[in-house]
C-alpha atoms as a PDB file:
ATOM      1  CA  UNK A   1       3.098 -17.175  -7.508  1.00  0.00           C
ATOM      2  CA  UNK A   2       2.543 -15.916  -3.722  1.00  0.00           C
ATOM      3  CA  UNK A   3       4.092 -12.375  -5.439  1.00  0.00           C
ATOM      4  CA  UNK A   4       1.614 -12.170  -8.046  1.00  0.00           C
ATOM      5  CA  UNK A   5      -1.272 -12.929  -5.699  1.00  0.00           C
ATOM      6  CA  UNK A   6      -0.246  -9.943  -3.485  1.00  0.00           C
ATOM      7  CA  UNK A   7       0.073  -7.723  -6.102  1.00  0.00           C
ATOM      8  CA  UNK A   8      -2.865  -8.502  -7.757  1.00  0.00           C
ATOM      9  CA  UNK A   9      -5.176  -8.360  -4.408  1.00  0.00           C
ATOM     10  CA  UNK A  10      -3.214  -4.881  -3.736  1.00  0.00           C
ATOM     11  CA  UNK A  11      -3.977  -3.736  -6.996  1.00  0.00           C
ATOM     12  CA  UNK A  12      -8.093  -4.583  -6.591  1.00  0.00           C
ATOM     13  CA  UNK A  13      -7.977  -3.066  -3.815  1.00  0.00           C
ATOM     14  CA  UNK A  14      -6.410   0.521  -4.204  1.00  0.00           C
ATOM     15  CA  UNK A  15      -9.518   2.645  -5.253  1.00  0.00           C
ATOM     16  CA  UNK A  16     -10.928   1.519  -1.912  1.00  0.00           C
ATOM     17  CA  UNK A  17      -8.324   2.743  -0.040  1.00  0.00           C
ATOM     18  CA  UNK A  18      -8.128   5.821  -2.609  1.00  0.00           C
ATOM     19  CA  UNK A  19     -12.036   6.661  -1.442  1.00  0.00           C
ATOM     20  CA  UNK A  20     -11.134   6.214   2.278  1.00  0.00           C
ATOM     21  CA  UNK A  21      -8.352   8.356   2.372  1.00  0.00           C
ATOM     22  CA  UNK A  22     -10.818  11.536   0.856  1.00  0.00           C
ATOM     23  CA  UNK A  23      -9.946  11.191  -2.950  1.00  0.00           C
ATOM     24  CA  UNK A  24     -12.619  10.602  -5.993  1.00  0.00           C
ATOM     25  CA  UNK A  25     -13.290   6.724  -6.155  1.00  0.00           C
ATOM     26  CA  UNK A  26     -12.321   7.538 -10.543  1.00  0.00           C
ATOM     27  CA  UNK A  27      -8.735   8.358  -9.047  1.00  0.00           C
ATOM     28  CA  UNK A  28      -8.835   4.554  -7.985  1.00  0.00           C
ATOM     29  CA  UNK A  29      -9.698   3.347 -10.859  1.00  0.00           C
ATOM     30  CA  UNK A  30      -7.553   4.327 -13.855  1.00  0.00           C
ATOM     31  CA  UNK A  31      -3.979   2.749 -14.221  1.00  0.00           C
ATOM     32  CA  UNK A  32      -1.233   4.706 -13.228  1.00  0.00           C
ATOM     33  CA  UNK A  33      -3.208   7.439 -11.691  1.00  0.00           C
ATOM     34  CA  UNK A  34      -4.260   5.086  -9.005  1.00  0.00           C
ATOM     35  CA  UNK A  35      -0.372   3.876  -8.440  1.00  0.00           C
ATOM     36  CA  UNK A  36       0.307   7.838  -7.676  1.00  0.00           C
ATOM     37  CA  UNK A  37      -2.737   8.596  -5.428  1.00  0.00           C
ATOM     38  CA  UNK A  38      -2.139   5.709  -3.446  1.00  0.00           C
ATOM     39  CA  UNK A  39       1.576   6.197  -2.759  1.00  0.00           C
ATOM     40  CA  UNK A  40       0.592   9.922  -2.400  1.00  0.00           C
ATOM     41  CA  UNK A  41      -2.107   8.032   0.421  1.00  0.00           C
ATOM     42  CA  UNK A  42       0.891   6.465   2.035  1.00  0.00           C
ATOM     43  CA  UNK A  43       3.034   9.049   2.489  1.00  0.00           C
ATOM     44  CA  UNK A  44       5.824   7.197   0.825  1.00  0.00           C
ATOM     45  CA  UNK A  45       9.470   9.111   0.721  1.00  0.00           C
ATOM     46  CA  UNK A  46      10.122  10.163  -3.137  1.00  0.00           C
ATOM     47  CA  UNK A  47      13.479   9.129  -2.343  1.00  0.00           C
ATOM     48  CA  UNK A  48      12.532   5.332  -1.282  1.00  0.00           C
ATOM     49  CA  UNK A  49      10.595   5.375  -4.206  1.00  0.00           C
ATOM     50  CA  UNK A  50      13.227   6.827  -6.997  1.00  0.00           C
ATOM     51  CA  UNK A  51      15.656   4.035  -5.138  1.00  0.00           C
ATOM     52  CA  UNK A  52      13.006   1.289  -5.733  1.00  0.00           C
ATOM     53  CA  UNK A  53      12.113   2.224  -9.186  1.00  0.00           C
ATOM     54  CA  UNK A  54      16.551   2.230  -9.736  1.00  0.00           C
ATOM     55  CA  UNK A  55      16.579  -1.647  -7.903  1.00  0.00           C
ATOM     56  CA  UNK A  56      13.595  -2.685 -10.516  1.00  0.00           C
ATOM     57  CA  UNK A  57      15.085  -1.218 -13.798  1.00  0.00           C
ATOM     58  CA  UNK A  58      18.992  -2.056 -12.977  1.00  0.00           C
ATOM     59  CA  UNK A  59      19.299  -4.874 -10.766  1.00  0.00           C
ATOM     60  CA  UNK A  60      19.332  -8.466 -12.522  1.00  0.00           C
ATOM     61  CA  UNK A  61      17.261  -9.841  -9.463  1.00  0.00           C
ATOM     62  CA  UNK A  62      14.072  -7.974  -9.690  1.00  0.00           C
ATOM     63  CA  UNK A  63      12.190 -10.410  -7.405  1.00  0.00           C
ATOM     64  CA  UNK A  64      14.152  -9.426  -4.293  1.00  0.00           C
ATOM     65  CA  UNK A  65      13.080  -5.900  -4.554  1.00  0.00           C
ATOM     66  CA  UNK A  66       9.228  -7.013  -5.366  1.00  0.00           C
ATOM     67  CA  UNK A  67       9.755  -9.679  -2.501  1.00  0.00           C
ATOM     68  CA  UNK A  68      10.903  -6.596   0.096  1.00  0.00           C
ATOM     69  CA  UNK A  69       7.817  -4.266  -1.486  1.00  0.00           C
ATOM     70  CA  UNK A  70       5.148  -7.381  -0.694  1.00  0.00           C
ATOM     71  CA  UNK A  71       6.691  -7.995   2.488  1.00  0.00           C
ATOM     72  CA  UNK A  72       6.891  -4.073   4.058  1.00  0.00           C
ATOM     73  CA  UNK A  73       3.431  -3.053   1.951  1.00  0.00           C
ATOM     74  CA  UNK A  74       0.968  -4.536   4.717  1.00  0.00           C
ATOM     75  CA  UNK A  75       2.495  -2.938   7.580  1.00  0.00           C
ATOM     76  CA  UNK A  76       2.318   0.292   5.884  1.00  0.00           C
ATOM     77  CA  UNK A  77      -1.475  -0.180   5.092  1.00  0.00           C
ATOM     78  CA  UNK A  78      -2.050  -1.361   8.101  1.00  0.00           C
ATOM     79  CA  UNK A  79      -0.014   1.850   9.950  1.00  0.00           C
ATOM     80  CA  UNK A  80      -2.215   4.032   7.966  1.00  0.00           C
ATOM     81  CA  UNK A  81      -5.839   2.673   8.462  1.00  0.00           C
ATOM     82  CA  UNK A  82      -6.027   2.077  11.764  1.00  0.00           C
ATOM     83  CA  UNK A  83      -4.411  -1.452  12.493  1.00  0.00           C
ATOM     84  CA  UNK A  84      -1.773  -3.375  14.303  1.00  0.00           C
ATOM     85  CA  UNK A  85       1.109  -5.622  13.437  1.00  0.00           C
ATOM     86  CA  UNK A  86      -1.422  -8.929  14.150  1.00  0.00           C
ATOM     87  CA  UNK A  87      -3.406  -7.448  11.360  1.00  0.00           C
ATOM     88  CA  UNK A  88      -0.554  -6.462   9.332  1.00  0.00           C
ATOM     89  CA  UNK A  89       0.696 -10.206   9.916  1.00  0.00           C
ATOM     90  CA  UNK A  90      -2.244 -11.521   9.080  1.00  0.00           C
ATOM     91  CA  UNK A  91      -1.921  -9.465   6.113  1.00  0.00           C
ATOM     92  CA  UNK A  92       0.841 -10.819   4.968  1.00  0.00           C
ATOM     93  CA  UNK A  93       0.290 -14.636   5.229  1.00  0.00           C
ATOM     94  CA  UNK A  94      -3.325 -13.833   3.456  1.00  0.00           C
ATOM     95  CA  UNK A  95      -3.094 -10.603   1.394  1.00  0.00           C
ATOM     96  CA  UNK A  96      -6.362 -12.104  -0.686  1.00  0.00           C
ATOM     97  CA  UNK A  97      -8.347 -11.890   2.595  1.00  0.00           C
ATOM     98  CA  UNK A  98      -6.731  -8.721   4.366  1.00  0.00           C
ATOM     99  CA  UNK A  99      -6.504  -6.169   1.354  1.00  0.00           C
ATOM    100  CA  UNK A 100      -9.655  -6.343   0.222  1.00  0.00           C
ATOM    101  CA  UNK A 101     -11.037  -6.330   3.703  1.00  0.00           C
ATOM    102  CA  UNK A 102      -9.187  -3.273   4.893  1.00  0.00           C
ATOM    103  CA  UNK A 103      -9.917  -1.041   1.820  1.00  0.00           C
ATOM    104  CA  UNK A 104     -13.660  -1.746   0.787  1.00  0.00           C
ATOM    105  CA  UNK A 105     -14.994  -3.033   4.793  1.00  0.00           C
ATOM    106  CA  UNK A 106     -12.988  -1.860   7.738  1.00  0.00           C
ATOM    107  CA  UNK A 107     -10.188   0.491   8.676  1.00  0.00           C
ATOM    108  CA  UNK A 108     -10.022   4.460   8.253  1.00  0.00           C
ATOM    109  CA  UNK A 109      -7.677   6.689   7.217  1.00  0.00           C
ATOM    110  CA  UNK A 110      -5.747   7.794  10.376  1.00  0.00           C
ATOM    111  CA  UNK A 111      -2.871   9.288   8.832  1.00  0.00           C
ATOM    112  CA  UNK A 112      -1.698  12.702  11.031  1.00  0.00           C
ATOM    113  CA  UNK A 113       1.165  14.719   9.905  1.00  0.00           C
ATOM    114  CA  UNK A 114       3.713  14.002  13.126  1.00  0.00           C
ATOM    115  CA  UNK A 115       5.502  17.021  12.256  1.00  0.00           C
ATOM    116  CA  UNK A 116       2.242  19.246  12.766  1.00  0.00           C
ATOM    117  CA  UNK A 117       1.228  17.327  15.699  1.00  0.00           C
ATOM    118  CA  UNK A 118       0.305  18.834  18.898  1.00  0.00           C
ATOM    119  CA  UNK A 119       2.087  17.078  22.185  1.00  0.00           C
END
């Protein structure tokens, strides 16, 4: 049940951080699109996420790889707009609370391309 509740808060949740990040809020908001903007958002490695999509489709225990994507989700969020671990904690003991709060209230889009960077 705890699964369901973070994916479903995640899932209300994604045109807001869609919007923050400098996209069209009607990217947020139709299924499917939204899934790719938002992992486009996070910067997320195509090859994490053909090795995810393999665990989901082939592996008889699907709920471990769900159970590792709610777990490691918040801290990426959180990375990304502007926020700590405590948040990203907080975050995951109360994803109904934090998701919602980070996409649509506070927290900006901070991501900076470390490769570009200047040091």
């Amino acid at each position: 049940m705890y699964l369901v509740v973070c994916l479903i808060c995640l899932i209300i949740s994604i045109p807001g951080y869609i919007t923050k990040s400098g996209e069209s809020w009607w990217k947020g908001i139709i299924p499917f699109i939204n899934i790719y903007y938002f992992l486009k958002v996070l910067k997320i490695s195509p090859i994490l996420l053909i090795v995810l999509a393999l665990g989901l489709i082939f592996l008889p225990d699907r709920l471990l790889i769900l159970t590792i994507i709610c777990i490691f989700m918040p801290f990426i969020v959180t990375d990304i707009y502007g926020h700590g671990k405590i948040i990203a904690t907080l975050g995951l003991l109360f994803p109904f609370f934090i998701y919602p709060w980070l996409a649509y209230v506070s927290g900006t889009y901070i991501y900076e391309d470390k490769n570009n960077a200047v040091f």
